[in-house]
Each structure stands twice: as C-alpha cells, then as structure tokens.
PDB file of N, CA and C in Angstrom:
ATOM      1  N   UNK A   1    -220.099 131.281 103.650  1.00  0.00           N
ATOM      2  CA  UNK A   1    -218.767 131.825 103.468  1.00  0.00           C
ATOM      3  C   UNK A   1    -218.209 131.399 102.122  1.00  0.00           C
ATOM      4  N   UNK A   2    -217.309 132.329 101.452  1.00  0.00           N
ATOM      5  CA  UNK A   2    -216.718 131.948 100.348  1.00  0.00           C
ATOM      6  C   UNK A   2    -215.315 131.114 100.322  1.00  0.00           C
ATOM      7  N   UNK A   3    -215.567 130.179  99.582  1.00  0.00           N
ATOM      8  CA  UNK A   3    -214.630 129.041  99.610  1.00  0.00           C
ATOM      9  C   UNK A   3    -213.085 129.990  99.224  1.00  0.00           C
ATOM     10  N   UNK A   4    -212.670 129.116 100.252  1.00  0.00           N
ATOM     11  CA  UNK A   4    -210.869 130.053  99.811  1.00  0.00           C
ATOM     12  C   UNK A   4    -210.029 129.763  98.498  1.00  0.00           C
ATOM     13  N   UNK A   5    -209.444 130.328  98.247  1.00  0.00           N
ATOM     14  CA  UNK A   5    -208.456 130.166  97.073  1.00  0.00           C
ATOM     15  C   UNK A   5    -206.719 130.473  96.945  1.00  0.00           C
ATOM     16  N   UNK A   6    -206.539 129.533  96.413  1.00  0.00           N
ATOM     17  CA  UNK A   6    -204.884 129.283  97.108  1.00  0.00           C
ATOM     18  C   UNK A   6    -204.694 129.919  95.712  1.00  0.00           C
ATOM     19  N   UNK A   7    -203.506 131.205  95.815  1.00  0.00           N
ATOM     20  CA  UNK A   7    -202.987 131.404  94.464  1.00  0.00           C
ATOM     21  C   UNK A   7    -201.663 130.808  94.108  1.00  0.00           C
ATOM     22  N   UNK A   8    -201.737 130.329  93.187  1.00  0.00           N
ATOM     23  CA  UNK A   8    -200.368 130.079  92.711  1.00  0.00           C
ATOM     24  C   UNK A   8    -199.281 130.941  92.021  1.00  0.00           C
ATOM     25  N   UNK A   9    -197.989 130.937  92.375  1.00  0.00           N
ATOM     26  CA  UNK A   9    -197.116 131.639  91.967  1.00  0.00           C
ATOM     27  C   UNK A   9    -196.570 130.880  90.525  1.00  0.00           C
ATOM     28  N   UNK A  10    -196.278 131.952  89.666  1.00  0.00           N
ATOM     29  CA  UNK A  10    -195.158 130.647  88.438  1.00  0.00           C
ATOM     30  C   UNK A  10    -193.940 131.023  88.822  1.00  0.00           C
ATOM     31  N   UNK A  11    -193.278 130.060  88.302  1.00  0.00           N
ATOM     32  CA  UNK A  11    -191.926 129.782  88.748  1.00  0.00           C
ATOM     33  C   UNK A  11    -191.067 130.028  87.225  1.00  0.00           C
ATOM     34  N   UNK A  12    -189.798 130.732  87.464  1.00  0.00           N
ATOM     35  CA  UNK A  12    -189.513 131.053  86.247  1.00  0.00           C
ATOM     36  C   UNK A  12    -188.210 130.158  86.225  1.00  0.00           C
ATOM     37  N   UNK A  13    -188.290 129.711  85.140  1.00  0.00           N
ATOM     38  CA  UNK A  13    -187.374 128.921  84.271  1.00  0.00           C
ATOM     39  C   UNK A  13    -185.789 128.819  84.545  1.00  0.00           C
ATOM     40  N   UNK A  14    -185.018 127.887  85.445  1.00  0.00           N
ATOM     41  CA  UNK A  14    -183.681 128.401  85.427  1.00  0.00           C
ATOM     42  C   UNK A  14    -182.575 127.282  84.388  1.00  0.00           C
ATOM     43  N   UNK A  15    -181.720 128.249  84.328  1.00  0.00           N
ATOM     44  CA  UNK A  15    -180.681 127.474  83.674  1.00  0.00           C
ATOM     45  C   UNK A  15    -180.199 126.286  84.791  1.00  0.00           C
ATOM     46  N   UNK A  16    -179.946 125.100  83.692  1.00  0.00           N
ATOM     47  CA  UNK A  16    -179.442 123.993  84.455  1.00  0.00           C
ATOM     48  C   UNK A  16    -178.185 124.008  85.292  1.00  0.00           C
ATOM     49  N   UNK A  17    -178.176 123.994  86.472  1.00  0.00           N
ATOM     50  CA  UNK A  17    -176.750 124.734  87.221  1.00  0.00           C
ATOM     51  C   UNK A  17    -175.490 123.680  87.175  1.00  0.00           C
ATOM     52  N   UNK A  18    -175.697 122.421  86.590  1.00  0.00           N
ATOM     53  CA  UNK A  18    -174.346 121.634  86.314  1.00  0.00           C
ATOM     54  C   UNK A  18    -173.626 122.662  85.112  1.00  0.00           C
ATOM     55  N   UNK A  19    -174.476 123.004  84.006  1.00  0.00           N
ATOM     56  CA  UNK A  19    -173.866 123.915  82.663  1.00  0.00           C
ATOM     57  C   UNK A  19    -173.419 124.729  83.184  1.00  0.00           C
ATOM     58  N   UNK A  20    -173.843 125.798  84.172  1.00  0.00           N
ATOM     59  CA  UNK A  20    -173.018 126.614  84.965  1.00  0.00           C
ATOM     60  C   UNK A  20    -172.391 126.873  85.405  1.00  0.00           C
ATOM     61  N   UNK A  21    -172.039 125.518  86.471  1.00  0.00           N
ATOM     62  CA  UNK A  21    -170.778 125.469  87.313  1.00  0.00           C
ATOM     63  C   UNK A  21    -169.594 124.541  86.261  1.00  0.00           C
ATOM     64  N   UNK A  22    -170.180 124.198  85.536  1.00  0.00           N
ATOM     65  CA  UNK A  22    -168.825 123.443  84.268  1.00  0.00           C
ATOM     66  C   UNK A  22    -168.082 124.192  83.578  1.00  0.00           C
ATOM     67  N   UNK A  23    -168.174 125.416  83.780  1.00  0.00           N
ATOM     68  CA  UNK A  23    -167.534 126.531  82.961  1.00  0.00           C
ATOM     69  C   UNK A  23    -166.579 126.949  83.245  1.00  0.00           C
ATOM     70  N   UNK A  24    -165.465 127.370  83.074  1.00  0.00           N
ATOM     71  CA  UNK A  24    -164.299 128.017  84.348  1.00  0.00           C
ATOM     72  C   UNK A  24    -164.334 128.929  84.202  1.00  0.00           C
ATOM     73  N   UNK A  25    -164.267 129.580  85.151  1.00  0.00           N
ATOM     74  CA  UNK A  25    -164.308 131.165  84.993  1.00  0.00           C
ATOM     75  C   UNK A  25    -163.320 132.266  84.891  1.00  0.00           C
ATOM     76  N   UNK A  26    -164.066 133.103  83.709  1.00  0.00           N
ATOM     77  CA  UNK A  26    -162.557 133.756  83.830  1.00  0.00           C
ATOM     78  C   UNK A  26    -161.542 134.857  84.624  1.00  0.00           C
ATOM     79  N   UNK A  27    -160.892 135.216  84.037  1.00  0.00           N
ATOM     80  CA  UNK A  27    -159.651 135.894  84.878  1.00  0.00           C
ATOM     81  C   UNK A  27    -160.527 137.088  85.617  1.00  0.00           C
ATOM     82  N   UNK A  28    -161.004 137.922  84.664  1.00  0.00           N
ATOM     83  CA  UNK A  28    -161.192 138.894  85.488  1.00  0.00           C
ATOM     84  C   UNK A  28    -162.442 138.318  86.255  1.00  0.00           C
ATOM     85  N   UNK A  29    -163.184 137.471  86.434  1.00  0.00           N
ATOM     86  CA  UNK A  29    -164.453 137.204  87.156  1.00  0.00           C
ATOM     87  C   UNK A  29    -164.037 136.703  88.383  1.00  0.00           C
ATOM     88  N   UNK A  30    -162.607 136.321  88.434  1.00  0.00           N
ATOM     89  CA  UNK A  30    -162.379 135.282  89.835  1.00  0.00           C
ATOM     90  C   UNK A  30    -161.934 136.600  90.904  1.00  0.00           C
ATOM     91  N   UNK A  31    -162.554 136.259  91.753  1.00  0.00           N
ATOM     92  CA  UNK A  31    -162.349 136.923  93.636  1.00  0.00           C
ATOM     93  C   UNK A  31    -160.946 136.267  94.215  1.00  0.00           C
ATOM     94  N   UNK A  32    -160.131 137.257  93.647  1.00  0.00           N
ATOM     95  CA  UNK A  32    -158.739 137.035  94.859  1.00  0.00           C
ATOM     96  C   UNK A  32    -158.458 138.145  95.471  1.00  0.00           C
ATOM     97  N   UNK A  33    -158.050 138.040  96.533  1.00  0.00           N
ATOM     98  CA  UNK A  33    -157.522 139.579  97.439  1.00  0.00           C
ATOM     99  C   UNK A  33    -156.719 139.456  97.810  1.00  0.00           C
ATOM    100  N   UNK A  34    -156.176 140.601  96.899  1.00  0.00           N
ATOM    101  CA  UNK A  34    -154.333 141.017  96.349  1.00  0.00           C
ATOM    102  C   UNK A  34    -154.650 142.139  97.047  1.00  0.00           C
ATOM    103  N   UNK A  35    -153.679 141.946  97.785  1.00  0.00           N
ATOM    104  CA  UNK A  35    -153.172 142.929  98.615  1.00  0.00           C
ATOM    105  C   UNK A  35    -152.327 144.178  98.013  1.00  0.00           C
ATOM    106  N   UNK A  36    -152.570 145.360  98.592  1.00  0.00           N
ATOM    107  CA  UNK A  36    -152.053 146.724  97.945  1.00  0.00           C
ATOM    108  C   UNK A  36    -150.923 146.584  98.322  1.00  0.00           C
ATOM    109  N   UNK A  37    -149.789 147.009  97.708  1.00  0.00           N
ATOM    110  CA  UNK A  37    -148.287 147.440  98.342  1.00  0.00           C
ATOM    111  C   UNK A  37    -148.647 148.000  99.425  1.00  0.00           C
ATOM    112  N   UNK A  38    -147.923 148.126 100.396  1.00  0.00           N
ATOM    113  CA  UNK A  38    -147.669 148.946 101.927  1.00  0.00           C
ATOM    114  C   UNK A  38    -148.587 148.854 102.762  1.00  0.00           C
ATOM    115  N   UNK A  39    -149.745 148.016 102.403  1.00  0.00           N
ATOM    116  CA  UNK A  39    -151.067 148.039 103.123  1.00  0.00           C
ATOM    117  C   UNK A  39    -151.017 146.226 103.968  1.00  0.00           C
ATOM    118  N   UNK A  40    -150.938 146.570 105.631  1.00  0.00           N
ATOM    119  CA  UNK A  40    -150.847 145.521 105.903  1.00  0.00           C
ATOM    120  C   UNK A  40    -152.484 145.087 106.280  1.00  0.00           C
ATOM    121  N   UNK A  41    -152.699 143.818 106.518  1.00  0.00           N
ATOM    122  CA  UNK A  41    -153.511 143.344 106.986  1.00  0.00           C
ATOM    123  C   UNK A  41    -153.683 142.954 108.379  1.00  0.00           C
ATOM    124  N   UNK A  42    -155.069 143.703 108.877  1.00  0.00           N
ATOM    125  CA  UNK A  42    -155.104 144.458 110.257  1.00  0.00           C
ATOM    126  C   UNK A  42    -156.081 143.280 110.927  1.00  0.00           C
ATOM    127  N   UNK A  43    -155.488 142.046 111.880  1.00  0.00           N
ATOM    128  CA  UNK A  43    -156.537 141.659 112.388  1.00  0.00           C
ATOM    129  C   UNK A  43    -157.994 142.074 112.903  1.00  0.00           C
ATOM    130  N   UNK A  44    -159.334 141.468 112.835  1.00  0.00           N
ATOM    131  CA  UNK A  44    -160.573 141.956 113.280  1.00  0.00           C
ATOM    132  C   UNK A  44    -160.523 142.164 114.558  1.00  0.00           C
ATOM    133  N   UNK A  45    -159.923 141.575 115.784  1.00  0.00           N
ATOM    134  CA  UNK A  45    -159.677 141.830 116.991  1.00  0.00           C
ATOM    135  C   UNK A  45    -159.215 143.784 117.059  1.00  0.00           C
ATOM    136  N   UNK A  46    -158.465 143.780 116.097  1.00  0.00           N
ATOM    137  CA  UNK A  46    -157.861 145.481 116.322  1.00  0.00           C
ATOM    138  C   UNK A  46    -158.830 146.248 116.208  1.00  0.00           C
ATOM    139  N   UNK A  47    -159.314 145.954 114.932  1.00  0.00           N
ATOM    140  CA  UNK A  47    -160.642 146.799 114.181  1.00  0.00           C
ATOM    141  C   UNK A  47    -161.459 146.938 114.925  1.00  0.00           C
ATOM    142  N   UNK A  48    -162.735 145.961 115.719  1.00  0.00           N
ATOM    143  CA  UNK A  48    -163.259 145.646 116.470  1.00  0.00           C
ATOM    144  C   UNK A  48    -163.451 145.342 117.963  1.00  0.00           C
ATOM    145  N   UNK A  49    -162.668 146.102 118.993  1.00  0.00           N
ATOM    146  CA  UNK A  49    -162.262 145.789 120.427  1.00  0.00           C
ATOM    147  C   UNK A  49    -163.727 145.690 120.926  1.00  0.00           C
ATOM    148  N   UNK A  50    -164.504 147.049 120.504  1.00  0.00           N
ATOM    149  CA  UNK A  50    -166.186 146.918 121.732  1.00  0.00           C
ATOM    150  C   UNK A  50    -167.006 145.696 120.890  1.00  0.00           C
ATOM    151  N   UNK A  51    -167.070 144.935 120.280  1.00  0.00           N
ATOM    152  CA  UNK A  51    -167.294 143.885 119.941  1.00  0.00           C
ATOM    153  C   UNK A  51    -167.029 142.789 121.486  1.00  0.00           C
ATOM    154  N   UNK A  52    -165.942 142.632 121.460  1.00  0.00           N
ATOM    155  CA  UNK A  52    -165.908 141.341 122.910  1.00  0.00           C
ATOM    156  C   UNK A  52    -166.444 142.000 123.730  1.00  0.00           C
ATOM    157  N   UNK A  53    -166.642 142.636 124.170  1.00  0.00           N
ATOM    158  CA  UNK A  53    -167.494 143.638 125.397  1.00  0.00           C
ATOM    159  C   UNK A  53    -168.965 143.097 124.841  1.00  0.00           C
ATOM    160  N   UNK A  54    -169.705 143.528 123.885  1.00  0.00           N
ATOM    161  CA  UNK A  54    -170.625 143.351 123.873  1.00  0.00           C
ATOM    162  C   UNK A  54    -171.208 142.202 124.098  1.00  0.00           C
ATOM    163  N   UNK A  55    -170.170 141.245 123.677  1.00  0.00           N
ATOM    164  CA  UNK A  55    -170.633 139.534 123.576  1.00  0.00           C
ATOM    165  C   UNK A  55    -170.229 139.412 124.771  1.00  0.00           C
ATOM    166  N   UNK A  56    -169.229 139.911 125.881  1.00  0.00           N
ATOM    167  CA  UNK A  56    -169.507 139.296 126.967  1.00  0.00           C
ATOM    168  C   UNK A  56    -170.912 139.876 127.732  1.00  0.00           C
ATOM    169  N   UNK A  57    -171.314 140.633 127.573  1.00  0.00           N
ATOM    170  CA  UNK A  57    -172.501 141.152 128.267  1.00  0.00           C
ATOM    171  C   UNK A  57    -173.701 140.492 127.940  1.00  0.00           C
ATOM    172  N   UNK A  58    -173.835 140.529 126.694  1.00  0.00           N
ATOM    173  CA  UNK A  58    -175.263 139.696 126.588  1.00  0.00           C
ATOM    174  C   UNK A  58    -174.751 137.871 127.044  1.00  0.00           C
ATOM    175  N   UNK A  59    -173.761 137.456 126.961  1.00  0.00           N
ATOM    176  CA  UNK A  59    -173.546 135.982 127.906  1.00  0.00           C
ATOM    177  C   UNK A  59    -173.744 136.479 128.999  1.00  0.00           C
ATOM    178  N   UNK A  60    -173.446 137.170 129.673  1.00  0.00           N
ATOM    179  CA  UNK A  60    -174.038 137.481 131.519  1.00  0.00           C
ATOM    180  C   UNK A  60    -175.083 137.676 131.365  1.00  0.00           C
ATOM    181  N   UNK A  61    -175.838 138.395 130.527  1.00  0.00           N
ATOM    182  CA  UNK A  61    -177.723 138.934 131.021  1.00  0.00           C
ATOM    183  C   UNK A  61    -178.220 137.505 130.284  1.00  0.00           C
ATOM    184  N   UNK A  62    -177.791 136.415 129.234  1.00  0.00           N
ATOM    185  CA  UNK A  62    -178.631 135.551 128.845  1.00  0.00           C
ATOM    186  C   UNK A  62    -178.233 134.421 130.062  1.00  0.00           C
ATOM    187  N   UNK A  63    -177.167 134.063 130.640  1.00  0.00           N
ATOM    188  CA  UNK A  63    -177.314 133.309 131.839  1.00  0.00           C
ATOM    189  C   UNK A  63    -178.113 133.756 132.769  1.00  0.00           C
ATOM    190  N   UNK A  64    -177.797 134.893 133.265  1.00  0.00           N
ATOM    191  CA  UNK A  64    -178.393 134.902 134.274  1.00  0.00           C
ATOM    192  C   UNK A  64    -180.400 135.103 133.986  1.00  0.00           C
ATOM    193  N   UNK A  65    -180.949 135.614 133.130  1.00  0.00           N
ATOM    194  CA  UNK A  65    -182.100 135.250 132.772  1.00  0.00           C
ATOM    195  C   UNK A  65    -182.463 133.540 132.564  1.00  0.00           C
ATOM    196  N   UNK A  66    -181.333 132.665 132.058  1.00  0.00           N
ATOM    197  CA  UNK A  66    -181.709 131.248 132.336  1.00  0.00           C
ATOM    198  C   UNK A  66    -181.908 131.095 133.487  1.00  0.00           C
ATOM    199  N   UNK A  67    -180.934 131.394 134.501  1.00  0.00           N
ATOM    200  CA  UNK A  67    -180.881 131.059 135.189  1.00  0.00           C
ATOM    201  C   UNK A  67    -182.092 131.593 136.489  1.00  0.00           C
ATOM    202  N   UNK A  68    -182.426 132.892 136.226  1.00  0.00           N
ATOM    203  CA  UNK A  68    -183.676 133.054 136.689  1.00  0.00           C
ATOM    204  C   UNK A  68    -185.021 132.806 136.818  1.00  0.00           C
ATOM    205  N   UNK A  69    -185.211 132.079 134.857  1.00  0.00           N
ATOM    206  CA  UNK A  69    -186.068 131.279 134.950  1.00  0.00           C
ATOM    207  C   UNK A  69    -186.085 129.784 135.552  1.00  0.00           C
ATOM    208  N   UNK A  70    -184.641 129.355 135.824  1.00  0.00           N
ATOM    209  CA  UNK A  70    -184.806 127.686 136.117  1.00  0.00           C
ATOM    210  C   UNK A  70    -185.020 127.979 137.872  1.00  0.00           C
ATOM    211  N   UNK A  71    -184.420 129.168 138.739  1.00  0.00           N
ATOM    212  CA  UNK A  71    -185.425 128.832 139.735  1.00  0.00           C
ATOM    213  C   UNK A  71    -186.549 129.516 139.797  1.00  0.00           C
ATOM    214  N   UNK A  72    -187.252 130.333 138.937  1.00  0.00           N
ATOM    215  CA  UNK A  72    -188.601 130.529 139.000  1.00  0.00           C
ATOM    216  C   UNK A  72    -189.588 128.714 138.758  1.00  0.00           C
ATOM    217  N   UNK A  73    -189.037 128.562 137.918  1.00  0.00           N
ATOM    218  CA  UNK A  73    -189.682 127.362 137.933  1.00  0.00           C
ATOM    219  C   UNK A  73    -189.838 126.269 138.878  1.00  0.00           C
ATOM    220  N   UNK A  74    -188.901 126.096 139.739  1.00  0.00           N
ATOM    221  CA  UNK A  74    -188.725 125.643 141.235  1.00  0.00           C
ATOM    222  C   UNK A  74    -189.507 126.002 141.812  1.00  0.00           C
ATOM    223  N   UNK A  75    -189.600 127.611 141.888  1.00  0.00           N
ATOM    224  CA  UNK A  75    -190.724 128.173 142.615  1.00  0.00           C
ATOM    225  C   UNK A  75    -192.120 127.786 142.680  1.00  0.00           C
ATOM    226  N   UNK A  76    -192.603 128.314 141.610  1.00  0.00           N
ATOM    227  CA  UNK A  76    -194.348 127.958 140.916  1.00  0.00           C
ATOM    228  C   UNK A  76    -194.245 126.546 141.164  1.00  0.00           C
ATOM    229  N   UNK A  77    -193.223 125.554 141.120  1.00  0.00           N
ATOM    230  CA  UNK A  77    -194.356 124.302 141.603  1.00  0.00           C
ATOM    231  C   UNK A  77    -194.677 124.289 142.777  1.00  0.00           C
TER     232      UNK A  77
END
C-alpha cells in the first residue's frame, strides 16, 4: 500500500489585530440604530407569535421521547 500523505494548507498572513482594534472608528463605519421618525419599535413577541408554539411543541415531543427512552431502559434490563 502507498504510504499516506498529509497535505498541508498555507496560511495567509494576517494583520496584527491589537493595530486594528487601536484605531477608532469612524463616523460613518459605527452601527447605531436610529430610529426613523414615526416608526415605532415592534417587540419580537408581536412579530413572531407561531414561534412560542413551535418551541412549546418540540419541549413536549423532546420530553416525552426522554422520557420514553428512560423507561425503555427499565425495560431491556
């Protein structure tokens, strides 16, 4: 059989990330969210209602699958 061979990847060169983060950044680069005139901000609960539905359902089918396996396991011994 032919002996295996590990390839190596190169790794490319990064800038030193202290120089990076020492910089301040400017105005237009910074992430703030400014809100539009007249536009309120709509909790995720509103946006999203079949969301809690879903998460309660898969908590009932993942208990009760625990729980089916912990007395299957009772069983088989």
């Amino acid at each position: 059989m032919a002996k295996k061979r590990r390839s190596r990847r190169r790794r490319k060169k990064r800038a030193p990330v202290a120089a990076a983060r020492s910089a301040p950044p400017r105005g237009e680069e910074r992430a703030e969210a400014k809100a539009e005139p007249g536009v309120e901000a709509v909790p995720l609960a509103e946006q999203y209602p079949y969301v809690y539905g879903d998460l309660k359902r898969i908590v009932i089918l993942a208990g009760t699958m625990f729980a089916i396996l912990i007395i299957l396991s009772f069983v088989i011994k």
